[in-house]
N, C-alpha and C. Protein backbone atom coordinates (compact mmCIF):
# COMPACT_ATOMS: atom_id res chain seq x y z
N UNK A 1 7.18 -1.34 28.50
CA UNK A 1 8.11 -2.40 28.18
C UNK A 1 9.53 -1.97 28.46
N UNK A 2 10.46 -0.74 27.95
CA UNK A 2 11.04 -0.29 28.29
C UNK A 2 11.96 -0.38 29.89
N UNK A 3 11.30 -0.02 30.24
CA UNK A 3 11.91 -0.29 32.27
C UNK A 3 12.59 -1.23 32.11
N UNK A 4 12.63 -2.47 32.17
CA UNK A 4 13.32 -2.91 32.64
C UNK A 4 14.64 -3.68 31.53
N UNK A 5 14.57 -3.47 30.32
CA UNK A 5 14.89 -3.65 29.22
C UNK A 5 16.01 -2.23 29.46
N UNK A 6 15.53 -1.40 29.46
CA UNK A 6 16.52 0.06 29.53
C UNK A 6 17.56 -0.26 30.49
N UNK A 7 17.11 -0.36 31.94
CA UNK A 7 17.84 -0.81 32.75
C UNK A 7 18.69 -1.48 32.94
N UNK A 8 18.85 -2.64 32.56
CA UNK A 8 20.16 -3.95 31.95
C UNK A 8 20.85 -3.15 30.93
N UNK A 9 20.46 -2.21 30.25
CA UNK A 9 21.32 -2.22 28.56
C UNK A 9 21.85 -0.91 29.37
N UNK A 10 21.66 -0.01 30.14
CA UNK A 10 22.52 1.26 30.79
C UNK A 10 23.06 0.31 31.80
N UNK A 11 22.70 -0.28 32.33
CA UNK A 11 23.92 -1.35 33.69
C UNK A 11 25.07 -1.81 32.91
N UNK A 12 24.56 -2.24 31.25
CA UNK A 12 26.13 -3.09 30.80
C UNK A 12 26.55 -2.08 30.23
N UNK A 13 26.27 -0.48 29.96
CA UNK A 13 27.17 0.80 29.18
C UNK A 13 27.62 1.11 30.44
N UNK A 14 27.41 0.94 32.03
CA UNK A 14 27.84 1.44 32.88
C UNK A 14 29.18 0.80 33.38
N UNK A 15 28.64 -1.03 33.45
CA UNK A 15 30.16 -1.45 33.47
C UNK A 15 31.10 -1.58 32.23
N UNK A 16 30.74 -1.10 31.75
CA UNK A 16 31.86 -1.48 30.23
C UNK A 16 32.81 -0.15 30.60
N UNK A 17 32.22 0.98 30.73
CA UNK A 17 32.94 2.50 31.57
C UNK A 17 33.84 2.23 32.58
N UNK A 18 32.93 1.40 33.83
CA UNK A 18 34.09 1.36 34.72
C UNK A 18 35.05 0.04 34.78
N UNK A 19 35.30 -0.74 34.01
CA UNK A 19 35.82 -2.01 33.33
C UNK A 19 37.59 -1.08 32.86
N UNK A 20 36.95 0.15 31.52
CA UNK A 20 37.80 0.74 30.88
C UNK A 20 38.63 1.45 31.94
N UNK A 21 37.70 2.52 33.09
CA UNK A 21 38.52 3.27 33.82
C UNK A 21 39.42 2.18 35.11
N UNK A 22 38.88 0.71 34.97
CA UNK A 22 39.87 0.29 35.95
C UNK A 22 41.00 -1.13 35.11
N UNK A 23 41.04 -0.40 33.86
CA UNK A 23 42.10 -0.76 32.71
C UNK A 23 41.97 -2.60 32.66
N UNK A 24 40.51 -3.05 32.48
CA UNK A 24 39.92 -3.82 32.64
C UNK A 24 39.64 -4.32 31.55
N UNK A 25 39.51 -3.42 30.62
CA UNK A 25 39.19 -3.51 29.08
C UNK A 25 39.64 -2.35 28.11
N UNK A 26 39.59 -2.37 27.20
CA UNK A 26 40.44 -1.91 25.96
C UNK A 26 39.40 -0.88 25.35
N UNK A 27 39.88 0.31 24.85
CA UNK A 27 38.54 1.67 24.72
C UNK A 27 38.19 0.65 23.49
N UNK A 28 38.37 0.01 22.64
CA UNK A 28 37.60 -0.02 21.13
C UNK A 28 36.14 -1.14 21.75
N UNK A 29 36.52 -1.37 23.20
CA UNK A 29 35.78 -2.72 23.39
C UNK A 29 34.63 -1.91 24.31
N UNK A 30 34.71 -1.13 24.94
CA UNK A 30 34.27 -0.08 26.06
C UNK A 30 33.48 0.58 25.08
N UNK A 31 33.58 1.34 23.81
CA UNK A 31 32.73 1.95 22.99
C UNK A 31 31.90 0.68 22.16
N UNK A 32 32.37 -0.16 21.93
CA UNK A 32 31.56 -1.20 21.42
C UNK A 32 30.07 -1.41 21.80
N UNK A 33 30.75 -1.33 23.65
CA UNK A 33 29.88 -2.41 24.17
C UNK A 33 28.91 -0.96 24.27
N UNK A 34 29.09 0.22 24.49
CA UNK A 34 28.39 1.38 25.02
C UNK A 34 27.36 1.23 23.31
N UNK A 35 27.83 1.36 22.40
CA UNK A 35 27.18 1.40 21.29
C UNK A 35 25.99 0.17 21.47
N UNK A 36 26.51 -1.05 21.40
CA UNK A 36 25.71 -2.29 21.66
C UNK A 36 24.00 -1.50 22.40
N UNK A 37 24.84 -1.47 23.37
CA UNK A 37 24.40 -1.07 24.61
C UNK A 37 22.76 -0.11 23.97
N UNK A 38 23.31 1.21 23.35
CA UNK A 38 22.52 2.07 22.80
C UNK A 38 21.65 1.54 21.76
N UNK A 39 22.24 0.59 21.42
CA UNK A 39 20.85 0.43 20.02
C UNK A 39 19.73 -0.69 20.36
N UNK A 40 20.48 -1.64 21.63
CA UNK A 40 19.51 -2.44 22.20
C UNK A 40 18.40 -1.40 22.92
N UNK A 41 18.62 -0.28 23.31
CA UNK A 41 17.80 0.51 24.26
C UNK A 41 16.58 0.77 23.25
N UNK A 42 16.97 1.32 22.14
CA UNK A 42 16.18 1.81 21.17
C UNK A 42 15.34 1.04 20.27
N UNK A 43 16.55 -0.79 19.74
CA UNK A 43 15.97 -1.28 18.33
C UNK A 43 14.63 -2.25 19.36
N UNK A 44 15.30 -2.69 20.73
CA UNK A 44 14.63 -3.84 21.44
C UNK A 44 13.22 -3.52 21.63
N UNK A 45 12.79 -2.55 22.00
CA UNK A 45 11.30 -2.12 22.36
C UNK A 45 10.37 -2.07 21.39
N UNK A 46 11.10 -1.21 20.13
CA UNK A 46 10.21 -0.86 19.27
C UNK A 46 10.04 -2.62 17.95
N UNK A 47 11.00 -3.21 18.34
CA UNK A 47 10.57 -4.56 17.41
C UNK A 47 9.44 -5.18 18.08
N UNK A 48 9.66 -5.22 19.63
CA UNK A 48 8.54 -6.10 20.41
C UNK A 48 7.15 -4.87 19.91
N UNK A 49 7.06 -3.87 20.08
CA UNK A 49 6.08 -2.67 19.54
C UNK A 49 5.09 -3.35 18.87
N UNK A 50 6.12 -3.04 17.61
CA UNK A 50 5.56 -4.06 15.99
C UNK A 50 5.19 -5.35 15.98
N UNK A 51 6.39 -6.33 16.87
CA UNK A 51 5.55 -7.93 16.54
C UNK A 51 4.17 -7.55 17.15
N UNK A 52 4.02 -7.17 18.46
CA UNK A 52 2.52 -6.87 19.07
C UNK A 52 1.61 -6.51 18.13
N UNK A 53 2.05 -5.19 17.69
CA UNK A 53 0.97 -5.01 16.67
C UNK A 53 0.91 -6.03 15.43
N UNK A 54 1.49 -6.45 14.69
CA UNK A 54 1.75 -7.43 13.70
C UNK A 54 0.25 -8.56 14.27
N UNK A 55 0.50 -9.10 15.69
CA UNK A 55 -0.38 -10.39 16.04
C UNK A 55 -1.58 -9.59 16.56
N UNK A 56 -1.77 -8.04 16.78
CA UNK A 56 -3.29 -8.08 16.87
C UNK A 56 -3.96 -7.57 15.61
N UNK A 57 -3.32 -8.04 14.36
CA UNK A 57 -4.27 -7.63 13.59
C UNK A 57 -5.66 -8.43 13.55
N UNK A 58 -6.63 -7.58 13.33
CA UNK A 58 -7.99 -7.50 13.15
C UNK A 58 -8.57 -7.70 11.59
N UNK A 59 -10.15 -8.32 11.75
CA UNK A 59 -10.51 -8.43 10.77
C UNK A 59 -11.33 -6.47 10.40
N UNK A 60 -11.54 -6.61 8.54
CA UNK A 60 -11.31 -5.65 8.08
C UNK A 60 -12.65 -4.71 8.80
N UNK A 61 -12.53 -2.94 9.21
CA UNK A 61 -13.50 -2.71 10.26
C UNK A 61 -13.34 -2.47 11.56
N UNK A 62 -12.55 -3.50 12.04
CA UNK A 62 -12.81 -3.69 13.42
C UNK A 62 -10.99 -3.24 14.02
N UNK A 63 -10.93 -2.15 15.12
CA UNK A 63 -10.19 -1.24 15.04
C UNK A 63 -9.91 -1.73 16.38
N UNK A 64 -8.52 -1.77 17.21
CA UNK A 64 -8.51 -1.65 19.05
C UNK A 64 -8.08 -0.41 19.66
N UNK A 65 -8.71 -0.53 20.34
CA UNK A 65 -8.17 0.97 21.28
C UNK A 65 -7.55 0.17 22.64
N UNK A 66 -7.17 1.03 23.59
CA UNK A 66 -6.61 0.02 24.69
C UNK A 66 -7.58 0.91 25.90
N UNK A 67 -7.98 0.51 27.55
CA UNK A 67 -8.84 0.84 28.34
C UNK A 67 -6.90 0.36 29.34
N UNK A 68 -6.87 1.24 30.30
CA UNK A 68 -5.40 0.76 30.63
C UNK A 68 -4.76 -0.24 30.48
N UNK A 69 -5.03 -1.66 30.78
CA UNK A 69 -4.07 -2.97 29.74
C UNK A 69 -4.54 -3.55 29.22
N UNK A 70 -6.30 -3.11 29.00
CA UNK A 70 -6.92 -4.29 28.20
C UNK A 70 -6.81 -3.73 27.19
N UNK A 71 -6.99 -4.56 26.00
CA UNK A 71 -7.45 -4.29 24.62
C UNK A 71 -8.87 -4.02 24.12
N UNK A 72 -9.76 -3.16 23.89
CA UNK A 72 -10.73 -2.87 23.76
C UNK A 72 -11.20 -2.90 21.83
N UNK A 73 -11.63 -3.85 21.72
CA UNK A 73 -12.44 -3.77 19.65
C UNK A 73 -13.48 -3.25 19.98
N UNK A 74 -13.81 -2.59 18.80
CA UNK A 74 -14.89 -1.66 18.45
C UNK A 74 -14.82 -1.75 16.58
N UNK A 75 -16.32 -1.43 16.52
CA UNK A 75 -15.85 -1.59 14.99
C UNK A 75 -17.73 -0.48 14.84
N UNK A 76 -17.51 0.24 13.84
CA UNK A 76 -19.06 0.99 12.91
C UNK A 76 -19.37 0.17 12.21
N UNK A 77 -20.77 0.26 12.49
CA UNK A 77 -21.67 -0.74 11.93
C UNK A 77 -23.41 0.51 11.60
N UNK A 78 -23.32 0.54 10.14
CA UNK A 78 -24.35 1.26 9.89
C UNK A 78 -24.62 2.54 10.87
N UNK A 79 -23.72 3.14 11.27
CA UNK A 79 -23.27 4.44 12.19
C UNK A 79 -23.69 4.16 13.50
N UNK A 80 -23.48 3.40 13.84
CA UNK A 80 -23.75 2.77 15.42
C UNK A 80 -22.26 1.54 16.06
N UNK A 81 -21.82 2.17 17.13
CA UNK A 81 -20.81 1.74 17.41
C UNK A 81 -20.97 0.62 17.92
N UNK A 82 -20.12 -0.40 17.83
CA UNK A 82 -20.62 -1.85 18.43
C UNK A 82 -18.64 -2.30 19.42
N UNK A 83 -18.78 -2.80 20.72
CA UNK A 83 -17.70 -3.11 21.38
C UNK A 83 -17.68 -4.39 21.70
N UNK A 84 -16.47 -5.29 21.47
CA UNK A 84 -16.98 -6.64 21.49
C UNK A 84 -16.71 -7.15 22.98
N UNK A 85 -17.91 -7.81 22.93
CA UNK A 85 -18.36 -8.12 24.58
C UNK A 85 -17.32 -9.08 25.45
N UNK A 86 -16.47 -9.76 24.99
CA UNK A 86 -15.75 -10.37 25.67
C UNK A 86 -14.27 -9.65 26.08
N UNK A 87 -14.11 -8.38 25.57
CA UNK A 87 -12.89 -6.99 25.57
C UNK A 87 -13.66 -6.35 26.55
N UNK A 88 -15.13 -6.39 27.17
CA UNK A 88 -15.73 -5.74 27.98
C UNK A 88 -15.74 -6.63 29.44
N UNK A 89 -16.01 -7.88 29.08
CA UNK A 89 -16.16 -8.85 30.26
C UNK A 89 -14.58 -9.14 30.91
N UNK A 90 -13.29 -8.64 30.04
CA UNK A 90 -12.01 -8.97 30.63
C UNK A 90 -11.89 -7.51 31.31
N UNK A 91 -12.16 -6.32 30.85
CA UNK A 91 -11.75 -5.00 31.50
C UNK A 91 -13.05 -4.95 32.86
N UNK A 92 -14.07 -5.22 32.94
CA UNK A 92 -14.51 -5.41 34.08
C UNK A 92 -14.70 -6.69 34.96
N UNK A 93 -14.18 -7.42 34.64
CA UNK A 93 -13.65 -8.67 35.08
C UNK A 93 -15.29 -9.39 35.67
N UNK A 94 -15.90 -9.76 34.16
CA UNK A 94 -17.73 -10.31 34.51
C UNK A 94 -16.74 -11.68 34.26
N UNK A 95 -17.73 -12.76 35.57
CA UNK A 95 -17.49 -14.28 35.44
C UNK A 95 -18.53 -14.80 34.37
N UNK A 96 -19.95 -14.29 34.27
CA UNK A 96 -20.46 -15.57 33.47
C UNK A 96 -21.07 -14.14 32.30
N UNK A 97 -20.49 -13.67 31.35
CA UNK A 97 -20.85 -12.76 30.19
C UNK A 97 -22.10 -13.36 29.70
N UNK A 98 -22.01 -15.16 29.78
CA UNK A 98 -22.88 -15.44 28.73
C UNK A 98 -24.48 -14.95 29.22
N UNK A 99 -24.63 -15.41 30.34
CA UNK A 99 -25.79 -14.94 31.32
C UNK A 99 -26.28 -13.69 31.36
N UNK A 100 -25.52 -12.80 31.41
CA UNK A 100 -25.51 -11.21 30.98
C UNK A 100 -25.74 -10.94 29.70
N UNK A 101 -25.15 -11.71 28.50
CA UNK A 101 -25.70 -11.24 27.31
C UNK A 101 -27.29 -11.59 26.80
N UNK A 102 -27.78 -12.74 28.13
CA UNK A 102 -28.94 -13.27 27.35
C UNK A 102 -30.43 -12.56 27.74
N UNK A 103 -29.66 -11.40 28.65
CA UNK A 103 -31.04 -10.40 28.90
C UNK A 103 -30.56 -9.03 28.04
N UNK A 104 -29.89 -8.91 26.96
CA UNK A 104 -29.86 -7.84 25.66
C UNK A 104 -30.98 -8.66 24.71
N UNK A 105 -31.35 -7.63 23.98
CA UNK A 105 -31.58 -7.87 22.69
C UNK A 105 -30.94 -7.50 21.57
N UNK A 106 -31.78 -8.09 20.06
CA UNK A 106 -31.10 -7.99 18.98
C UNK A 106 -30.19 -6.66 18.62
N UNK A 107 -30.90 -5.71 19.15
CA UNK A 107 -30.42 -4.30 18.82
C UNK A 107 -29.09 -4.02 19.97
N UNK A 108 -29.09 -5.09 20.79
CA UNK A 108 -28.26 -4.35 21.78
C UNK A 108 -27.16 -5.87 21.69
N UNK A 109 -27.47 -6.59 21.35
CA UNK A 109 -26.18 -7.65 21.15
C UNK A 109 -26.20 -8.36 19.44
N UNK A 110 -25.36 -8.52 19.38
CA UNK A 110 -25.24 -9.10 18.29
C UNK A 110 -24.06 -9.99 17.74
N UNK A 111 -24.04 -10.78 16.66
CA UNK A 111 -22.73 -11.36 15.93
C UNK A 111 -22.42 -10.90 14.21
N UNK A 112 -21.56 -10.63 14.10
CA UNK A 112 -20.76 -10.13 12.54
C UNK A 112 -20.65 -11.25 12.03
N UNK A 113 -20.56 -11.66 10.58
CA UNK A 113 -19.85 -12.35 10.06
C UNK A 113 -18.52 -11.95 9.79
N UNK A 114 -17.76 -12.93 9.78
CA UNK A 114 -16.14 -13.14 9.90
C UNK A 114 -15.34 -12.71 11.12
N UNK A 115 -16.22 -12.43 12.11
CA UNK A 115 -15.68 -11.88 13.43
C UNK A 115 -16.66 -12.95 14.52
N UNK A 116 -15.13 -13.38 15.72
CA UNK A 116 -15.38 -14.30 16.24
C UNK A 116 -16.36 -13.28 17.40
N UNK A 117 -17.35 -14.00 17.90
CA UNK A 117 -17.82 -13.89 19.56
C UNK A 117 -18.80 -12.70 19.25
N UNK A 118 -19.57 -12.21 20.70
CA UNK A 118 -20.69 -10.92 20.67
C UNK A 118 -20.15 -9.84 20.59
N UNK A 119 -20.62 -8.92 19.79
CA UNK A 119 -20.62 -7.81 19.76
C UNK A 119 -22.19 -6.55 20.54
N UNK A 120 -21.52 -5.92 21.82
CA UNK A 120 -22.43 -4.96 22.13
C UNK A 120 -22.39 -3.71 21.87
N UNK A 121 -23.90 -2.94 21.37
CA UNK A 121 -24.07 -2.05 20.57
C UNK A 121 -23.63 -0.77 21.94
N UNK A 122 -23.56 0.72 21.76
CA UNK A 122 -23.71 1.35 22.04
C UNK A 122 -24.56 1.14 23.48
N UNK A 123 -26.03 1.22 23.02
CA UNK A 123 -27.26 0.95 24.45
C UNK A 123 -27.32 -0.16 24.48
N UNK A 124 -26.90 -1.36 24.42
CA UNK A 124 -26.37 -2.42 25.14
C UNK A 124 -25.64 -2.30 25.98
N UNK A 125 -24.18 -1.39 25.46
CA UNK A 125 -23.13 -0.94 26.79
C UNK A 125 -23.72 -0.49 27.70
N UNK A 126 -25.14 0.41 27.53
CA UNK A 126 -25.00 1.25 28.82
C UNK A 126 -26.19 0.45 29.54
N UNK A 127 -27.20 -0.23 28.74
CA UNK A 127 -27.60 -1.07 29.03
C UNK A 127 -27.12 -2.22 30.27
N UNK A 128 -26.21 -2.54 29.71
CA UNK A 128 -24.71 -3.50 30.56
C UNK A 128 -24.78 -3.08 32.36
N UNK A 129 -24.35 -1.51 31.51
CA UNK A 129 -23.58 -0.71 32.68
C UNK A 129 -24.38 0.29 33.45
N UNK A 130 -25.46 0.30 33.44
CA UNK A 130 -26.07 1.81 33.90
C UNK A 130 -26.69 1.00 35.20
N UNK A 131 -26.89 0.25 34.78
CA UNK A 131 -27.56 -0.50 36.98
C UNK A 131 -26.18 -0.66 37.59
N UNK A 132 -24.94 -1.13 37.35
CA UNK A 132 -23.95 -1.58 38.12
C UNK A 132 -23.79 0.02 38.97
N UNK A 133 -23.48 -0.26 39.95
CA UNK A 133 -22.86 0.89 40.84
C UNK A 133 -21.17 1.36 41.51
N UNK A 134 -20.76 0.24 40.65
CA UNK A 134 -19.29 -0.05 41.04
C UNK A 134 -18.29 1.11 40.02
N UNK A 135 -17.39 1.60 41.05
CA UNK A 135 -16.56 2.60 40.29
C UNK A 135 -16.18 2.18 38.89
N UNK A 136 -15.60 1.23 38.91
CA UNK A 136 -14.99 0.71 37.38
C UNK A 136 -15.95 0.33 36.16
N UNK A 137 -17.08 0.13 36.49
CA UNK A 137 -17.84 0.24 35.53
C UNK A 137 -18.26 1.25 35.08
N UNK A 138 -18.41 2.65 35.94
CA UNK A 138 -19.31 4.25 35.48
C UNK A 138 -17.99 4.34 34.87
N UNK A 139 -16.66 3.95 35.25
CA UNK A 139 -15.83 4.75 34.02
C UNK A 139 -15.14 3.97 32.89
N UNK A 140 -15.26 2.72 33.18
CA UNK A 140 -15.00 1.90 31.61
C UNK A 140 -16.25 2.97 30.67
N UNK A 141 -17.55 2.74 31.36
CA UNK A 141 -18.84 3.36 30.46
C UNK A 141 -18.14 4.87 30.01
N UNK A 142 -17.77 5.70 30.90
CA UNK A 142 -17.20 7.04 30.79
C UNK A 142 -16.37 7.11 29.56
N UNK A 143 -14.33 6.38 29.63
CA UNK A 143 -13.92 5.93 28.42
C UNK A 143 -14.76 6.19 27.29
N UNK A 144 -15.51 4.93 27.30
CA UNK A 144 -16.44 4.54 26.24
C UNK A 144 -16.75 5.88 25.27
N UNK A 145 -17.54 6.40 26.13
CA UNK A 145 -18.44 7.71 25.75
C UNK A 145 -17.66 8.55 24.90
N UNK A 146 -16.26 8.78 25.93
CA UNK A 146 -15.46 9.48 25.56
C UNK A 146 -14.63 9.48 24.51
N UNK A 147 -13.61 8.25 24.48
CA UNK A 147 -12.47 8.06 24.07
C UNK A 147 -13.26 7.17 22.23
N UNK A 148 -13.85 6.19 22.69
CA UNK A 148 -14.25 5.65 21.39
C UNK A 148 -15.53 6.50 20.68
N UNK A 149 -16.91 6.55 21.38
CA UNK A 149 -18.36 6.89 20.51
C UNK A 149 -18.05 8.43 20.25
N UNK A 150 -17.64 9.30 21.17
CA UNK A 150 -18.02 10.57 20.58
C UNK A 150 -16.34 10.91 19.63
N UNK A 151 -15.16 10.54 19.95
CA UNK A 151 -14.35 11.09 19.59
C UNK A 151 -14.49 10.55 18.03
N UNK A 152 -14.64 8.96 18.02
CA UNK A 152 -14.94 8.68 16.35
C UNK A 152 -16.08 9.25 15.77
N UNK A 153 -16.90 9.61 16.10
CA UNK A 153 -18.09 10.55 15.52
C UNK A 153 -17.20 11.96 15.14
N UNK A 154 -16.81 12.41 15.92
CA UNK A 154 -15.97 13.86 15.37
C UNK A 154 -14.65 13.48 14.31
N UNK A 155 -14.34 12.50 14.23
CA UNK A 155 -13.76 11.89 13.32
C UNK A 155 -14.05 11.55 12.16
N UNK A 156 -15.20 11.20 11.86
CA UNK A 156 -16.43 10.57 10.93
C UNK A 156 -16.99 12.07 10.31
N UNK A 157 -17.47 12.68 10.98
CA UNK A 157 -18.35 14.03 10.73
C UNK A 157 -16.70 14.93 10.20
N UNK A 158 -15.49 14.93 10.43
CA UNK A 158 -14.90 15.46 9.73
C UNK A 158 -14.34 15.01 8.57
N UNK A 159 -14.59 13.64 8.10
CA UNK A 159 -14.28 12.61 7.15
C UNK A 159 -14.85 13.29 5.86
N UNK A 160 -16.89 13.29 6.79
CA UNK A 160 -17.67 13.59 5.60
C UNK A 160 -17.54 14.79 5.09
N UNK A 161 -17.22 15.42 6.03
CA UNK A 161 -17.20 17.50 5.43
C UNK A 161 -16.07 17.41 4.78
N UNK A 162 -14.90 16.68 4.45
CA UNK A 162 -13.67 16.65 3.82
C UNK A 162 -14.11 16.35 2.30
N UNK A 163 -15.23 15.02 2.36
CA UNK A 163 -15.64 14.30 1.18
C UNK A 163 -16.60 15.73 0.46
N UNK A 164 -17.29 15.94 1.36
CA UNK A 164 -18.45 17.51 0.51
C UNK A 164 -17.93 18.53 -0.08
N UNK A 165 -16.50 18.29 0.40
CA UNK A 165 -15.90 19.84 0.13
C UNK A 165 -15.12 19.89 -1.69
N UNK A 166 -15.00 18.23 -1.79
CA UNK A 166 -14.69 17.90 -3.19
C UNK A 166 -15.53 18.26 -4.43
């Protein structure tokens, strides 16, 4: 977000400088604007940050991670990770999900209460993904493996040894 936000707010600390050095403007107005200047760099990004986060809150459980610009939910369910299928059908860009979800089964698709749309389990994902042959799918699946199922398991397994140790 930054880029190009940074860029305008150092262009107007840059002319406010050379404004002053070509006696264009007045120093109390030249530090003003340089100050201005500095806190838009800093306050502007991190408010847009927060409203973002503010509007993706989630129902209680269900956690996002990001896959480069998509948003990826995931949520534990009786120690089995579940990713919701329509955060899967936008990062690999599937046209008809629904068609695809209707050769899973119960164990491999499913719906939550209080949470909108399908949720796919673990071997559903790979289920999903293990016939496709296309680069972007072995490594959305890869991610997966990586970044969400095993790293929250080492997360979880250090939760519980924290709780035993009480």
């Amino acid at each position: 977000m930054g880029g190009w936000f940074r860029q305008i707010s150092l262009s107007a600390a840059v002319l406010a400088v050379l404004s002053y050095w070509l006696g264009l403007m007045p120093p109390a107005v030249t530090f003003l604007a340089i100050a201005v200047a500095g806190f838009l760099i800093e306050a502007v990004p991190r408010a847009l940050f927060l409203l973002r986060q503010a509007a993706e809150l989630e129902p209680e459980g269900v956690e996002v991670s990001r896959y480069d610009v998509h948003r990826i939910r995931y949520r534990a369910h009786d120690g089995v990770y579940w990713v919701h299928a329509a955060d899967v059908a936008s990062a690999l860009s599937f046209k008809d999900m629904d068609r695809v979800l209707r050769r899973l089964d119960a164990t491999e698709c499913d719906r939550f209460p209080g949470t909108a749309g399908h949720w796919l389990s673990e071997s559903g994902l790979r289920a999903l993904l293990d016939k496709r042959t296309d680069h972007e799918a072995r490594r959305f699946l890869l991610w997966c493996e990586r970044e969400l199922f095993a790293a929250r398991r080492r997360i979880a397994q250090r939760r519980s040894g924290l709780d035993d140790d009480r």
